[in-house]
Protein backbone atom coordinates (compact mmCIF):
# COMPACT_ATOMS: atom_id res chain seq x y z
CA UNK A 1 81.25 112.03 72.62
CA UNK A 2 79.31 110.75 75.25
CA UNK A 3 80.25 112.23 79.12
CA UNK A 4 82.51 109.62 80.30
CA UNK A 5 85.13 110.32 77.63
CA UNK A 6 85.29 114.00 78.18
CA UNK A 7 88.06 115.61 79.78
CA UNK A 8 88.77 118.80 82.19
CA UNK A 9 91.30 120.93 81.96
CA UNK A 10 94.64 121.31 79.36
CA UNK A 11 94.78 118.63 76.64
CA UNK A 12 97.71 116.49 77.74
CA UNK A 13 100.97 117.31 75.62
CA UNK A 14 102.80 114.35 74.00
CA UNK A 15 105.42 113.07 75.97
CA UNK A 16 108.80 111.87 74.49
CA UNK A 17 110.14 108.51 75.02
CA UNK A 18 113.75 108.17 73.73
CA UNK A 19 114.49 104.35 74.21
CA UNK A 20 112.98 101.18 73.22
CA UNK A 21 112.25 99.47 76.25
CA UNK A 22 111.66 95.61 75.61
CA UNK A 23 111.16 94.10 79.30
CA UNK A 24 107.23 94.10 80.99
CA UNK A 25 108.63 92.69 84.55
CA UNK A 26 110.87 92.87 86.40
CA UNK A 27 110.61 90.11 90.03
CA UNK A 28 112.24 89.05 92.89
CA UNK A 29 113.93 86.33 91.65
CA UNK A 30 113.00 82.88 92.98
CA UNK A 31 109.15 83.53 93.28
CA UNK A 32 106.76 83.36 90.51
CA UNK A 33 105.45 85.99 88.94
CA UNK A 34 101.66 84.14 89.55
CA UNK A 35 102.44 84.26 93.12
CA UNK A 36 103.47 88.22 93.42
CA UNK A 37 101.20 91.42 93.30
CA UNK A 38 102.72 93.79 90.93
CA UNK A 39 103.25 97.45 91.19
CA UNK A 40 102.89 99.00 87.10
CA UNK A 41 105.22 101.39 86.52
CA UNK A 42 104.16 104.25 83.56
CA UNK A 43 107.29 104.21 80.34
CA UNK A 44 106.63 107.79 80.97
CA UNK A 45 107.89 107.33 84.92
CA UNK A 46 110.74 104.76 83.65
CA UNK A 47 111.96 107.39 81.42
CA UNK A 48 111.95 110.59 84.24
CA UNK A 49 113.79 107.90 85.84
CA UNK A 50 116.46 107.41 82.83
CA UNK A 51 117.11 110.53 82.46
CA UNK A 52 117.54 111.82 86.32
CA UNK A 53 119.63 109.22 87.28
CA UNK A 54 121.55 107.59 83.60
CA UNK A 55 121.66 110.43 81.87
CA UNK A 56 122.16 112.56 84.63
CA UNK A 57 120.60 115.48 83.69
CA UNK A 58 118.71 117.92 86.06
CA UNK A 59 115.10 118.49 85.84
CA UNK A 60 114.91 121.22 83.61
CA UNK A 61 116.94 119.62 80.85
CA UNK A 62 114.52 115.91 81.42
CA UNK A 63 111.53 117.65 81.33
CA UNK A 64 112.74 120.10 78.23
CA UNK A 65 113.62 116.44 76.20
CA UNK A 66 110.65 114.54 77.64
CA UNK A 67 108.19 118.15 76.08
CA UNK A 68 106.46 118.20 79.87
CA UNK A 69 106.78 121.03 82.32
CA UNK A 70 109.49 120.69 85.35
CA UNK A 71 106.60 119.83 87.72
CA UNK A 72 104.95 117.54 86.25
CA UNK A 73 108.47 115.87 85.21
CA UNK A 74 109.02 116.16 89.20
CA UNK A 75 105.72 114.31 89.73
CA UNK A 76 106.61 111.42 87.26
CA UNK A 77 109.78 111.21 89.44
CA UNK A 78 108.35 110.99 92.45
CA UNK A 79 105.80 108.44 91.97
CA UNK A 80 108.57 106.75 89.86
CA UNK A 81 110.55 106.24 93.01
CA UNK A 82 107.36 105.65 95.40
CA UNK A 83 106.34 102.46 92.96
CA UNK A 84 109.77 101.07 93.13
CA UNK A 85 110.33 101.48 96.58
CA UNK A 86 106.88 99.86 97.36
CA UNK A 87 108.28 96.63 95.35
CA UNK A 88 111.05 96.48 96.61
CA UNK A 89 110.33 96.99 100.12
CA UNK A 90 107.45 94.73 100.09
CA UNK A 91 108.46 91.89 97.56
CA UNK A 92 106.50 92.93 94.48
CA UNK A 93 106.91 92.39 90.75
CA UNK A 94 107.03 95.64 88.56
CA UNK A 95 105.25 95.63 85.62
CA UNK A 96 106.11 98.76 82.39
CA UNK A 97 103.23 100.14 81.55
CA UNK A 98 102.53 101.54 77.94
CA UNK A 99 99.54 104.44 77.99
């Protein structure tokens, strides 16, 4: 393993995803997607997202299903809601990420 590919700190634990999400993009509609800047959204965000404000669970209970801790189920959240308040303030596509 050559230096680049090493990592510091914890291993990161798998994180669940419990839906199939089929749509990359979402756009203001009207404008093509070749003429917006995109803001990429993580599944793992999308689904801190489903669960906070669908399912309507509190953080504990997301983070317990998604197999992260509450903060860093609070972190996908927040930059969750920073990405999708940057497009939408400021005209962008969103793209969902798969890492």
């Amino acid at each position: 393993m050559n230096e680049e590919n090493k990592r510091l700190g914890r291993p990161r634990r798998r994180r669940r995803i419990r839906f199939n999400h089929q749509i990359n993009y979402y756009k203001p509609q009207g404008v093509p997607l070749r003429n917006l800047a995109v803001e990429e959204i993580s599944i793992e965000e999308l689904e801190a997202l489903r669960l906070k404000n669908i399912d309507n669970l509190d953080q504990n209970e997301c983070a317990e299903k998604m197999n992260i801790s509450q903060s860093t189920f609070q972190r996908l959240l927040s930059e969750a809601y920073k990405k999708i308040s940057r497009a939408l303030i400021e005209g962008k596509a969103i793209r969902v990420t798969r890492s």
